[in-house]
C-alpha atoms as a PDB file:
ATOM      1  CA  UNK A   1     130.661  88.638  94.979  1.00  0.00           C
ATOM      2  CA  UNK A   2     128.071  90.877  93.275  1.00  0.00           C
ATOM      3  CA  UNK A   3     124.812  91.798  94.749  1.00  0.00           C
ATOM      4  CA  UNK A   4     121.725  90.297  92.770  1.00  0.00           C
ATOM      5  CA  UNK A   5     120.287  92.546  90.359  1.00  0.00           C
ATOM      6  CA  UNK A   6     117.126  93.229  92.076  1.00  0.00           C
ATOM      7  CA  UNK A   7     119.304  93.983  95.183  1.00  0.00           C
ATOM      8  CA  UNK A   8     118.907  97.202  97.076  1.00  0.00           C
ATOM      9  CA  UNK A   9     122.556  97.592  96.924  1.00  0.00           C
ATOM     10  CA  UNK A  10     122.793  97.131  93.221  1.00  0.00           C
ATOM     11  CA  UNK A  11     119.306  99.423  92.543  1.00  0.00           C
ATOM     12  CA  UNK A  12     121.406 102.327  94.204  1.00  0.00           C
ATOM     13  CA  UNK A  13     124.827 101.659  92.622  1.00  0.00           C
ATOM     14  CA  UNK A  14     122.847 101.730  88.955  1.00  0.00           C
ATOM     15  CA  UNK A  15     120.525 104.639  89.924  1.00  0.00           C
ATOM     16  CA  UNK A  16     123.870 106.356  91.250  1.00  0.00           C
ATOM     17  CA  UNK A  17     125.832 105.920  87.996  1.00  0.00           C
ATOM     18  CA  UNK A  18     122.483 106.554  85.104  1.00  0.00           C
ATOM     19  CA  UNK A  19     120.722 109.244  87.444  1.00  0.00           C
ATOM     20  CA  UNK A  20     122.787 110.969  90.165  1.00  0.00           C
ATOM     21  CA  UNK A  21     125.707 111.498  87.796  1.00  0.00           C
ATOM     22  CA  UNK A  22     123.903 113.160  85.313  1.00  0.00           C
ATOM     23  CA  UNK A  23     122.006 114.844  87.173  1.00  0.00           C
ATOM     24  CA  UNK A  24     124.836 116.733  88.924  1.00  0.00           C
ATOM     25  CA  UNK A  25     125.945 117.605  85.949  1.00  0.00           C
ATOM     26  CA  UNK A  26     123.254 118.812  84.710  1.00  0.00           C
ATOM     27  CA  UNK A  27     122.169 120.854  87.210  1.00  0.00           C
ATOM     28  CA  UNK A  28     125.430 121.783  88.120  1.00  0.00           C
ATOM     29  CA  UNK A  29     125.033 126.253  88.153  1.00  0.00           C
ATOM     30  CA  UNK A  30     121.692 125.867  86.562  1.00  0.00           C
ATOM     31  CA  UNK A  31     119.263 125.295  89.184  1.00  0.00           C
ATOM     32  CA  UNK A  32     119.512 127.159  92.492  1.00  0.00           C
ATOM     33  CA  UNK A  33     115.704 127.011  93.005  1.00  0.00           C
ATOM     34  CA  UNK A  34     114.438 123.242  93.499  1.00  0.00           C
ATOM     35  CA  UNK A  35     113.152 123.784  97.049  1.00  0.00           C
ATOM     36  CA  UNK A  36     112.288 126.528  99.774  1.00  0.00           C
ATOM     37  CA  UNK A  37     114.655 126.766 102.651  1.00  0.00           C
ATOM     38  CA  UNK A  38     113.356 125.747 106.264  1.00  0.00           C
ATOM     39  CA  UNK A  39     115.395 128.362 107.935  1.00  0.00           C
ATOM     40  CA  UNK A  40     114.184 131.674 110.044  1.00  0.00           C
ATOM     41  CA  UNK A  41     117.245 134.131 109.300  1.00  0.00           C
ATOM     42  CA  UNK A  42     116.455 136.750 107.119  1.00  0.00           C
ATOM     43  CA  UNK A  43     118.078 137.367 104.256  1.00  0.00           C
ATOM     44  CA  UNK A  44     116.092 140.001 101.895  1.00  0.00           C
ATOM     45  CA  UNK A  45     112.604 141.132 100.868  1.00  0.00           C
ATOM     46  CA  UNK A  46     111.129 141.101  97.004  1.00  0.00           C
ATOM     47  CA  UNK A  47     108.369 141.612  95.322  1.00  0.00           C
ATOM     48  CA  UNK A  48     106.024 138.774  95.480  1.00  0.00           C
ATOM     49  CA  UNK A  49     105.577 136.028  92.935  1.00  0.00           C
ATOM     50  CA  UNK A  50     102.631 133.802  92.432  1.00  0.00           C
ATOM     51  CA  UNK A  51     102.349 131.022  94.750  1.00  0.00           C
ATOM     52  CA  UNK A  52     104.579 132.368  97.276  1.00  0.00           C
ATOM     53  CA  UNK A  53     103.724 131.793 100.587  1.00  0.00           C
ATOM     54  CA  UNK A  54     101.212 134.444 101.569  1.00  0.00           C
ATOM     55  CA  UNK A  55     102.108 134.668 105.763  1.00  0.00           C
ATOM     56  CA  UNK A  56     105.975 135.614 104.372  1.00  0.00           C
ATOM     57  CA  UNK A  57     103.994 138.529 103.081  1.00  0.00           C
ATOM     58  CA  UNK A  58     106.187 141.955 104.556  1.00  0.00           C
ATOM     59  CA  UNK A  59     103.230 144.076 104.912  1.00  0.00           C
ATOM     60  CA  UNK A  60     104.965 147.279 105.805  1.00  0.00           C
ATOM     61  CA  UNK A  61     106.974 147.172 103.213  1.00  0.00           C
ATOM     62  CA  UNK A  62     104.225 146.203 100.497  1.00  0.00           C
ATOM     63  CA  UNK A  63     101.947 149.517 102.220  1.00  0.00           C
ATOM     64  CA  UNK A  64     105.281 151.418 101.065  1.00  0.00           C
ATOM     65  CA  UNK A  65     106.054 150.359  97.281  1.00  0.00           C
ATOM     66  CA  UNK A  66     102.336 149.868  96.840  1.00  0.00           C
ATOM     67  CA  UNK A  67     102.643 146.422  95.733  1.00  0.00           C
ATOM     68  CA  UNK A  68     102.840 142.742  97.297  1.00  0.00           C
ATOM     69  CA  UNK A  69     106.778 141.814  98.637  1.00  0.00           C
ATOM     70  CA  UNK A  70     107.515 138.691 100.482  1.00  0.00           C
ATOM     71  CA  UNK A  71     110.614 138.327 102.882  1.00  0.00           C
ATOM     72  CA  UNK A  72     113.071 135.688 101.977  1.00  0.00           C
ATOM     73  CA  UNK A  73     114.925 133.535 104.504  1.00  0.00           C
ATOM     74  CA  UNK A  74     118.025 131.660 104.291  1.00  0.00           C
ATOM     75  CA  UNK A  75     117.597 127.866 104.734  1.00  0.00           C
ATOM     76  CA  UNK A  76     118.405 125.757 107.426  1.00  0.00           C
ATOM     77  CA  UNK A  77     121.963 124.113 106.773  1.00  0.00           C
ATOM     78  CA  UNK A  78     119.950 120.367 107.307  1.00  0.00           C
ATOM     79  CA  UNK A  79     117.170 119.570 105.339  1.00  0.00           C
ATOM     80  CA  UNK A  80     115.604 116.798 106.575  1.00  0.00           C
ATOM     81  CA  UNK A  81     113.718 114.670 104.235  1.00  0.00           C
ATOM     82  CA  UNK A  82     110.442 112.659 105.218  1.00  0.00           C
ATOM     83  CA  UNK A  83     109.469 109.599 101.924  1.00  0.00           C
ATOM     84  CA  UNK A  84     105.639 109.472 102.651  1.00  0.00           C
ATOM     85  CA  UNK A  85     104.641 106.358 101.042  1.00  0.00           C
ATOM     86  CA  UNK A  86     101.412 105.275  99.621  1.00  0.00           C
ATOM     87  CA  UNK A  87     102.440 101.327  98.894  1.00  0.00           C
ATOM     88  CA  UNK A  88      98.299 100.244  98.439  1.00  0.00           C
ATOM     89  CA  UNK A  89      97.661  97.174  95.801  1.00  0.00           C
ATOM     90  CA  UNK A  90      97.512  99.830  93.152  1.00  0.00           C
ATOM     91  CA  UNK A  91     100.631 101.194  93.105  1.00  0.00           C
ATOM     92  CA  UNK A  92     101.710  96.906  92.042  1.00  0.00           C
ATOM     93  CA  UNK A  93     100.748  98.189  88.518  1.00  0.00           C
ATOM     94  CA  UNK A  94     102.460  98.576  85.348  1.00  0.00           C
ATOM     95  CA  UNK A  95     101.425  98.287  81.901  1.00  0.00           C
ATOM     96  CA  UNK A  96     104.811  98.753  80.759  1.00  0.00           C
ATOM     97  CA  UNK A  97     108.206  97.333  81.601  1.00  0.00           C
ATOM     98  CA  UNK A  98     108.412  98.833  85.045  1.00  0.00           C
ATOM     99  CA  UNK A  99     105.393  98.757  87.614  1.00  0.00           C
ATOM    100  CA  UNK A 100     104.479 102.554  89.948  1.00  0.00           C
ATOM    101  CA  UNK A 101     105.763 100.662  92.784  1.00  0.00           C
ATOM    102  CA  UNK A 102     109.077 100.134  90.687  1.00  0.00           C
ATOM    103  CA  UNK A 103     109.099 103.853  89.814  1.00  0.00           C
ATOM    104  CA  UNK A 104     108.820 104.424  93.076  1.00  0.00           C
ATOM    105  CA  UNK A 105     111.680 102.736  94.694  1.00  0.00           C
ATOM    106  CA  UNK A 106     113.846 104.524  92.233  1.00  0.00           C
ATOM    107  CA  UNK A 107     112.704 108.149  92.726  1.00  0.00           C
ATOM    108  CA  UNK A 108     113.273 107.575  96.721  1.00  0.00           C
ATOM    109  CA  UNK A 109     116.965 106.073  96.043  1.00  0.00           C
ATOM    110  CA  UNK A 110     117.449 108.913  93.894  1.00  0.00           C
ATOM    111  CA  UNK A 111     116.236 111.608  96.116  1.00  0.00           C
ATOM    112  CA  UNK A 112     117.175 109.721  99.459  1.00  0.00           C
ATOM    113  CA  UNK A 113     120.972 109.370  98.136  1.00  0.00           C
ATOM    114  CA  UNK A 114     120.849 113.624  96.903  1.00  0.00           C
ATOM    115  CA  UNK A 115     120.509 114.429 100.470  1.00  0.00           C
ATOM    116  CA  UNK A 116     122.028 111.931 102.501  1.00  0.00           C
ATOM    117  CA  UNK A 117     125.463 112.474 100.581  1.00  0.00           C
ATOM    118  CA  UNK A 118     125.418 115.739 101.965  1.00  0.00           C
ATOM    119  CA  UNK A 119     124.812 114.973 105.276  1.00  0.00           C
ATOM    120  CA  UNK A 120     121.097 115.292 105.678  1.00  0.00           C
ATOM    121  CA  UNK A 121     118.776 112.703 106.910  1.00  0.00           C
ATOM    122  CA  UNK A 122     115.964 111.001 105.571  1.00  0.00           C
ATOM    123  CA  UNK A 123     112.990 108.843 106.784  1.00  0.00           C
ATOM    124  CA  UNK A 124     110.297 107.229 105.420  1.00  0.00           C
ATOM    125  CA  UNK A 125     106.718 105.759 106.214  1.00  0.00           C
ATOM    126  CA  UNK A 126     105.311 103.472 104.441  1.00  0.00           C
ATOM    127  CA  UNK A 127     101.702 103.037 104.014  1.00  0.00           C
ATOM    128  CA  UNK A 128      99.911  99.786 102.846  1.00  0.00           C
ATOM    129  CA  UNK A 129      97.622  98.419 105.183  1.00  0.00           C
ATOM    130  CA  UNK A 130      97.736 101.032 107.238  1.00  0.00           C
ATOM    131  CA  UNK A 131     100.840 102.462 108.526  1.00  0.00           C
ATOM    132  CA  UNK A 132     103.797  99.241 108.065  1.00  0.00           C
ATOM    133  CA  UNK A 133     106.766 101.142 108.348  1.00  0.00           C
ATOM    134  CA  UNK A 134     108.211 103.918 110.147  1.00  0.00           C
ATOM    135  CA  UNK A 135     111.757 103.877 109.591  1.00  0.00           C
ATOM    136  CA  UNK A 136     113.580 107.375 111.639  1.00  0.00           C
ATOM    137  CA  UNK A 137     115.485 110.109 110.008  1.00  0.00           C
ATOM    138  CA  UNK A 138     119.353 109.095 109.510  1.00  0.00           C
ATOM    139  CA  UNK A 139     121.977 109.798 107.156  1.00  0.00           C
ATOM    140  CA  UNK A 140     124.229 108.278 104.867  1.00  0.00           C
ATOM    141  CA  UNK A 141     124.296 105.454 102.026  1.00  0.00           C
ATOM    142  CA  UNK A 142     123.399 103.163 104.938  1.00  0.00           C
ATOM    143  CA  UNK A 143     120.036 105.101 105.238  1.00  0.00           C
ATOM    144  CA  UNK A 144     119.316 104.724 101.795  1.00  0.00           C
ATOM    145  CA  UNK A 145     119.338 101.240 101.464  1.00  0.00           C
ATOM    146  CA  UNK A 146     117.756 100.421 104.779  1.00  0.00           C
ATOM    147  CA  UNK A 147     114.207 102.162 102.839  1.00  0.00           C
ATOM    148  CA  UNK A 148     115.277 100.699  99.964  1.00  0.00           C
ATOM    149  CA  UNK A 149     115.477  96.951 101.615  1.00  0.00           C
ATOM    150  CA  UNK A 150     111.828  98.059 103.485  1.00  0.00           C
ATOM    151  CA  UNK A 151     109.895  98.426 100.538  1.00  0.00           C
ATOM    152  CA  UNK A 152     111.470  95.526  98.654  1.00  0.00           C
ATOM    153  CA  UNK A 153     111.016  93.212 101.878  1.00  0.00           C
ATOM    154  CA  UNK A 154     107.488  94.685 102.826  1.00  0.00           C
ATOM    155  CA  UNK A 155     104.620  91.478 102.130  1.00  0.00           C
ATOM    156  CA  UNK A 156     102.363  92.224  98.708  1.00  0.00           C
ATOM    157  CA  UNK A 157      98.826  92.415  99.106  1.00  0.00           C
ATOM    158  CA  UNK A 158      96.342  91.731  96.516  1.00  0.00           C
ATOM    159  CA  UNK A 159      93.790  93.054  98.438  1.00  0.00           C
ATOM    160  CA  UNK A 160      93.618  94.984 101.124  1.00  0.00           C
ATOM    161  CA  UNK A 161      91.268  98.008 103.084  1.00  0.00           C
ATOM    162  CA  UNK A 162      90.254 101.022 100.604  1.00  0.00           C
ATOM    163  CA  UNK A 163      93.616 103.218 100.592  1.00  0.00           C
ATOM    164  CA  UNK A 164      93.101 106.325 102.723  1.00  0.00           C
ATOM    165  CA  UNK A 165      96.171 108.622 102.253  1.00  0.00           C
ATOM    166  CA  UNK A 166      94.608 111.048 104.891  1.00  0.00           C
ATOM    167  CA  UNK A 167      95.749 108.443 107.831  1.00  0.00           C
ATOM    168  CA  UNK A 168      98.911 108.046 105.902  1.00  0.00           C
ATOM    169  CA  UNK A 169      99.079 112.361 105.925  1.00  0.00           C
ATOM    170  CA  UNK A 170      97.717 112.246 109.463  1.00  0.00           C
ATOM    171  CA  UNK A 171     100.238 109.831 111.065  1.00  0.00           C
ATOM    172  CA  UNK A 172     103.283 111.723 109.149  1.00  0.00           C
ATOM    173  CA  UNK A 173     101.823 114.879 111.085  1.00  0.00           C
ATOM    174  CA  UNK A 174     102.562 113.814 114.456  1.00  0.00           C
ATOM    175  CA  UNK A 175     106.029 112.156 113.128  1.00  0.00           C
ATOM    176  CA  UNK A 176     107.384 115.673 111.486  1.00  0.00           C
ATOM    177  CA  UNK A 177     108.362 117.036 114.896  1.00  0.00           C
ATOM    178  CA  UNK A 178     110.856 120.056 112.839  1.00  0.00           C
ATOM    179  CA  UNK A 179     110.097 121.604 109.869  1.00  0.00           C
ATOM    180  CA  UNK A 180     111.317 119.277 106.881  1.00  0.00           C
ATOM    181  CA  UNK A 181     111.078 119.031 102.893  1.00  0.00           C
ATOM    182  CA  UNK A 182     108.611 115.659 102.845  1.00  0.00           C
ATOM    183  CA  UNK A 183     107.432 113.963  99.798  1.00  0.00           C
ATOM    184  CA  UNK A 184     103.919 112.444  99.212  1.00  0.00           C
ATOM    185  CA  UNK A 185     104.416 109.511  96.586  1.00  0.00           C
ATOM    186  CA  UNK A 186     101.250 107.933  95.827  1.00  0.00           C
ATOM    187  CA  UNK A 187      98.753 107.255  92.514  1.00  0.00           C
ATOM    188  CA  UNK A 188      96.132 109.214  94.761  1.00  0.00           C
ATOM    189  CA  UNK A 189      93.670 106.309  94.295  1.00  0.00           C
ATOM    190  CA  UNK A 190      92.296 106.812  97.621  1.00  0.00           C
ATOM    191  CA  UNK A 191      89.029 107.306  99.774  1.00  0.00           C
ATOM    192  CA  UNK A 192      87.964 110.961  99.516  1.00  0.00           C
ATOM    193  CA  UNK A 193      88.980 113.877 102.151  1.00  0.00           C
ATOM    194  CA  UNK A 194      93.034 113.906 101.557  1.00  0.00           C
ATOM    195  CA  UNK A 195      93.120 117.571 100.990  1.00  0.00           C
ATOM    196  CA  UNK A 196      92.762 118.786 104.104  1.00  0.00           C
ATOM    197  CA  UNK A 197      95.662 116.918 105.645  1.00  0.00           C
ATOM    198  CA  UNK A 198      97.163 117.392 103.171  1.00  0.00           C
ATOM    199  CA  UNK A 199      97.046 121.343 103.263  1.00  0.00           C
ATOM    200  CA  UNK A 200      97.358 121.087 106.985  1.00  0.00           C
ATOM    201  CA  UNK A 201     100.846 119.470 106.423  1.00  0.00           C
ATOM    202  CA  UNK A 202     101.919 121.843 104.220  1.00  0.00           C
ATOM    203  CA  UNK A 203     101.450 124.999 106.012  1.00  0.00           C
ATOM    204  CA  UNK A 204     104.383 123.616 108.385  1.00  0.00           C
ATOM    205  CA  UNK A 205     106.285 122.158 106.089  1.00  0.00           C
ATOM    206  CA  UNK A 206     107.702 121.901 102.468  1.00  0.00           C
ATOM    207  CA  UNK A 207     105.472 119.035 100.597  1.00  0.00           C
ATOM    208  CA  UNK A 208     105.668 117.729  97.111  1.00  0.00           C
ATOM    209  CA  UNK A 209     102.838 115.747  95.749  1.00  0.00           C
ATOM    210  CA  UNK A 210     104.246 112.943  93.682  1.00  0.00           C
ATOM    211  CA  UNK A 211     101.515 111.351  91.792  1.00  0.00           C
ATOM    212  CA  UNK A 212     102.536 108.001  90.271  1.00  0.00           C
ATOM    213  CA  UNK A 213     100.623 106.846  86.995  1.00  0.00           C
ATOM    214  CA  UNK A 214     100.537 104.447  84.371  1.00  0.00           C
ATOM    215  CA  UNK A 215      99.597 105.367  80.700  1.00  0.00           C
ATOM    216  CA  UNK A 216      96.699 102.493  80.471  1.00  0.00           C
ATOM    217  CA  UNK A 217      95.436 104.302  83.303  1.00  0.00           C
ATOM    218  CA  UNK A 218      94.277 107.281  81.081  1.00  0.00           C
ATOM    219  CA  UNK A 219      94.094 105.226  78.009  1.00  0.00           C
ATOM    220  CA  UNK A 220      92.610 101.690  77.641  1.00  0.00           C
ATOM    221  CA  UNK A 221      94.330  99.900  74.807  1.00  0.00           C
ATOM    222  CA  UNK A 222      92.417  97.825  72.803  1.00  0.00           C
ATOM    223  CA  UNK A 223      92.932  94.465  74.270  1.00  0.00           C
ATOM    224  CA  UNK A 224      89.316  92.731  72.946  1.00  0.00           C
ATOM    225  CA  UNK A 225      87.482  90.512  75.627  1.00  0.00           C
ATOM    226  CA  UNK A 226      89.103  90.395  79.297  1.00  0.00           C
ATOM    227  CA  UNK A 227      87.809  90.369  82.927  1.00  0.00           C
ATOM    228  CA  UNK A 228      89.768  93.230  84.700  1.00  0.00           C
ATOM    229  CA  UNK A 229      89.932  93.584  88.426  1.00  0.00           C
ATOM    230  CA  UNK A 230      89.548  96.653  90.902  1.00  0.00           C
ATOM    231  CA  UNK A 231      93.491  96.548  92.533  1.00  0.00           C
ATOM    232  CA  UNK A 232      92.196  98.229  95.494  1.00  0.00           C
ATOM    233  CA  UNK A 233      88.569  96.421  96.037  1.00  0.00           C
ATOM    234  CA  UNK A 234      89.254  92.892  94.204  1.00  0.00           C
ATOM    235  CA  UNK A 235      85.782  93.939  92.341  1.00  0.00           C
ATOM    236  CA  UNK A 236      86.287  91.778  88.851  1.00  0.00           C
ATOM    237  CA  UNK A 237      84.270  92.859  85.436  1.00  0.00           C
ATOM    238  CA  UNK A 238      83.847  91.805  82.381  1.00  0.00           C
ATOM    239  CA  UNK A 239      84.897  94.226  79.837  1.00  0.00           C
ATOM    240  CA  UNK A 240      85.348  94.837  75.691  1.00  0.00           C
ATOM    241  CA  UNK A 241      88.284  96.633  75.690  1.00  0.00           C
ATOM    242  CA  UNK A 242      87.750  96.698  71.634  1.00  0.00           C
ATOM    243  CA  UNK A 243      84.680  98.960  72.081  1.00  0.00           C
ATOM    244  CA  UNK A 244      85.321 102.610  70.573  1.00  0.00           C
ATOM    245  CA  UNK A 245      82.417 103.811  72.917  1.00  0.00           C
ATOM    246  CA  UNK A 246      83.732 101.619  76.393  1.00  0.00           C
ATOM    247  CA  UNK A 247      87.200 103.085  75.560  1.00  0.00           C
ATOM    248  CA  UNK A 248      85.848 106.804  75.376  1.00  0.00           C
ATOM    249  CA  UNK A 249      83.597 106.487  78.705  1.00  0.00           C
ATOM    250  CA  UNK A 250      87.046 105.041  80.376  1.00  0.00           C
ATOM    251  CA  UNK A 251      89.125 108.019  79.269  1.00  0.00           C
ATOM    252  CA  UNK A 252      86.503 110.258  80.602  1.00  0.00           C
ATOM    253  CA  UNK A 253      86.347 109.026  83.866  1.00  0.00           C
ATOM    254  CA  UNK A 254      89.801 108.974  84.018  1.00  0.00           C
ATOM    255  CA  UNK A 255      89.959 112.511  83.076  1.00  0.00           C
ATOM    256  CA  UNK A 256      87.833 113.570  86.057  1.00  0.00           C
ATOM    257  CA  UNK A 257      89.884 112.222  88.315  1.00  0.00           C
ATOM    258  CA  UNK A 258      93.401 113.221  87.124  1.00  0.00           C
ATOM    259  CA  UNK A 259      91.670 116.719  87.770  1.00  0.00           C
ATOM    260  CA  UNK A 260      90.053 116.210  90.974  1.00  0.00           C
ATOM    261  CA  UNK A 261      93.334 114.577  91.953  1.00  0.00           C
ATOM    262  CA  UNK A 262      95.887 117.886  90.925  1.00  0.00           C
ATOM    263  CA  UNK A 263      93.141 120.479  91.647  1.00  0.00           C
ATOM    264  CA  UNK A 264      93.074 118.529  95.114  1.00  0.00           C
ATOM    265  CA  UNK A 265      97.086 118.941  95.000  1.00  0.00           C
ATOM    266  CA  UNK A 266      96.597 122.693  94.421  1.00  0.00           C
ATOM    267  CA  UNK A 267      94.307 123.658  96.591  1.00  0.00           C
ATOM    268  CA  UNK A 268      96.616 122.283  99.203  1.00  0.00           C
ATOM    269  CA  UNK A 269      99.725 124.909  98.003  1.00  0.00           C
ATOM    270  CA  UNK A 270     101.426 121.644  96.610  1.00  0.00           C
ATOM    271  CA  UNK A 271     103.574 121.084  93.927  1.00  0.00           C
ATOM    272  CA  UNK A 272     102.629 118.199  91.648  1.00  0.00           C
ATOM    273  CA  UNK A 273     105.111 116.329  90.824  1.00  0.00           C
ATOM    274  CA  UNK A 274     103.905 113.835  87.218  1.00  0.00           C
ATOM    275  CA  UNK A 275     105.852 110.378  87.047  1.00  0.00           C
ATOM    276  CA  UNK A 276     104.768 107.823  84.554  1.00  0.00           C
ATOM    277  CA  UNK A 277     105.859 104.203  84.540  1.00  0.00           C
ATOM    278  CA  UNK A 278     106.882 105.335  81.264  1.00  0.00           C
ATOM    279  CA  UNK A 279     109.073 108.723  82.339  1.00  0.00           C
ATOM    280  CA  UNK A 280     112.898 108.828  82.240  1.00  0.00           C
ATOM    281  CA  UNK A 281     113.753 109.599  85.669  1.00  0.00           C
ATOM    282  CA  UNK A 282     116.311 111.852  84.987  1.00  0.00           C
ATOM    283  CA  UNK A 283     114.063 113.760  82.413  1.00  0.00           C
ATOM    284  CA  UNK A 284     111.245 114.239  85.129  1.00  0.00           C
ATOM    285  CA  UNK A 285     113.749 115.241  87.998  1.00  0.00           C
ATOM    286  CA  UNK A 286     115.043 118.075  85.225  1.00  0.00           C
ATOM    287  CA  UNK A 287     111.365 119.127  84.612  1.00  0.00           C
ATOM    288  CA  UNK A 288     110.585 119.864  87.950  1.00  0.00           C
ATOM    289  CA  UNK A 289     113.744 121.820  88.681  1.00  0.00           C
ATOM    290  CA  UNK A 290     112.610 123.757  85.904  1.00  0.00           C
ATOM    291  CA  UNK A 291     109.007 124.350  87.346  1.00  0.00           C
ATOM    292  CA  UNK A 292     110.267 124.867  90.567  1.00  0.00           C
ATOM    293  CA  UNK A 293     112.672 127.618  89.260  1.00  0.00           C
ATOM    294  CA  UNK A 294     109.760 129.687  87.212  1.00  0.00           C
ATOM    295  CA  UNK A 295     107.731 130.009  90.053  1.00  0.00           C
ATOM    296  CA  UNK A 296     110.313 131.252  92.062  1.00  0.00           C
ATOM    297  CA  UNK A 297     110.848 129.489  95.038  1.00  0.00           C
ATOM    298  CA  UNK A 298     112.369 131.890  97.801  1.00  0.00           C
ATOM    299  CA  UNK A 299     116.022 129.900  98.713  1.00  0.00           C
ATOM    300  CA  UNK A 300     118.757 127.720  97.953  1.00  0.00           C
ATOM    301  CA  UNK A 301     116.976 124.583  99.395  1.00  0.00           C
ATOM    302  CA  UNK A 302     118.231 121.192  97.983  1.00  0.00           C
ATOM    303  CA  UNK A 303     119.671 122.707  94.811  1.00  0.00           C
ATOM    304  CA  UNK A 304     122.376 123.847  96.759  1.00  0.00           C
ATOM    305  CA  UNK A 305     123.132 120.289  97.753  1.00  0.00           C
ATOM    306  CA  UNK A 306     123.375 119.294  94.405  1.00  0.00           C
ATOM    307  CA  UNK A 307     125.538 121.660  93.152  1.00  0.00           C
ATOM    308  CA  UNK A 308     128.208 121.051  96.096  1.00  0.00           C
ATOM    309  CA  UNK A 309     131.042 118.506  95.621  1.00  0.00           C
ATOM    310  CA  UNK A 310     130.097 114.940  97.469  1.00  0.00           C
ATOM    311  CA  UNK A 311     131.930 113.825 100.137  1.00  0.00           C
END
């Protein structure tokens, strides 16, 4: 009997024939650069690039050439992979077909099942009111669709405390006992003073800043005479969504914070990781591979799982 739909086990099967396929393909040769290693063996030094690390810095051999080199490592043969999920009221939204929280449940199977398949484990926390969730490191398909059946199973809240992703950064602090490749997923709506955990995090570990959106987010579309509600605070307002000058004050506002929000994710040595409830996920897993390769990240890292044959 076929799973529903809707069921983790079928979510994974589809995202493992559209995505995973393709993407090995794809990447297949191509990519060897999607993520710094975790390991401490040496392997070479080069001349630095921007954005590199600045403490692998090799300063006796930069005093010699007269110019900035970095050492390189080789990787650890496990990466272990830490979801860090920000599952707040807001992330229930979606303009389009598919809601963030929809998004994100498929960019964790995807990722989840790219290193589990090769024998690295993967945990998640989940983050809603409070910390829900913690669910271990393991491997294997198994692994995968335990998270997957956590954040379909979790309660929805309409309302619920002010999101504060610096507990949710906090609590993943004193989880990440060894050095692993974690990934924030979040929309970043949150109380201020992230950064700092954030940047904290990331000077032991490799962190990617997924930031979730929705295009109605930046862009109000012109939907005349509506009360709209606050998904975090349950605040309700009236609104005339048909108003040139309402429209241009919302974009605005918006605008500020998309750049507080990735100057935030900078300052913290993150990458930013953009994925729209519109995005093909395949398309925005291929962009990033291609970011991560210009700025010239040091090691194999999970590229190197891709590229290997699945067991």
């Amino acid at each position: 009997m076929a799973a529903p739909p809707g069921a983790p086990e079928a979510v994974l099967r589809r995202l493992e024939w559209t995505v995973l396929r393709r993407l090995d393909g794809l990447l297949h040769g191509s990519y060897r650069t999607l993520f710094r290693g975790a390991g401490l063996d040496f392997a070479d030094v080069r001349e630095y690039q921007p954005h590199d690390d600045v403490r692998r810095i090799d300063w006796n051999v930069t005093a010699r050439l007269q110019a900035l080199h970095v050492r390189d490592y080789h990787e650890d043969r496990e990466v272990v992979g830490w979801f860090l999920l920000d599952l707040s009221p807001s992330v229930d939204f979606g303009s389009l077909e598919a809601s963030k929280q929809e998004v994100l449940q498929g960019f964790v199977a995807v990722l989840a099942r790219v290193l589990t398949r090769h024998g690295n484990p993967v945990g998640a926390v989940l983050y809603g009111d409070g910390i829900e969730t913690v669910i271990p490191p393991g491997t294997g398909r198994r692994q995968v669709l335990r998270i997957l059946k956590a954040l379909q199973e979790r309660p929805r809240r309409t309302r619920a405390p002010r999101t504060d992703l610096a507990a949710l950064l906090r609590a993943a602090e004193g989880l990440m006992r060894r050095r692993a490749l974690a990934f924030l997923v979040s929309d970043f709506i949150s109380v201020p003073g992230w950064e700092k955990p954030l940047a904290r995090l990331a000077q032991r570990h490799e962190v990617v800043g997924v930031r979730l959106h929705d295009p109605a987010e930046h862009d109000l579309p012109p939907f005349g005479l509506a009360v709209v509600q606050d998904a975090e605070t349950g605040e309700q307002m009236f609104v005339d969504a048909d108003d040139a000058t309402f429209r241009a004050r919302y974009a605005a506002v918006a605008a500020r914070r998309e750049a507080r929000i990735l100057g935030g994710l900078a300052d913290a040595g993150v990458d930013a990781l953009e994925l729209s409830t519109g995005d093909d996920l395949l398309e925005v897993l291929l962009r990033f591979a291609t970011l991560r390769k210009r700025r010239g990240a040091s090691t194999v890292g999970l590229a190197r799982h891709l590229e290997a044959p699945a067991s």
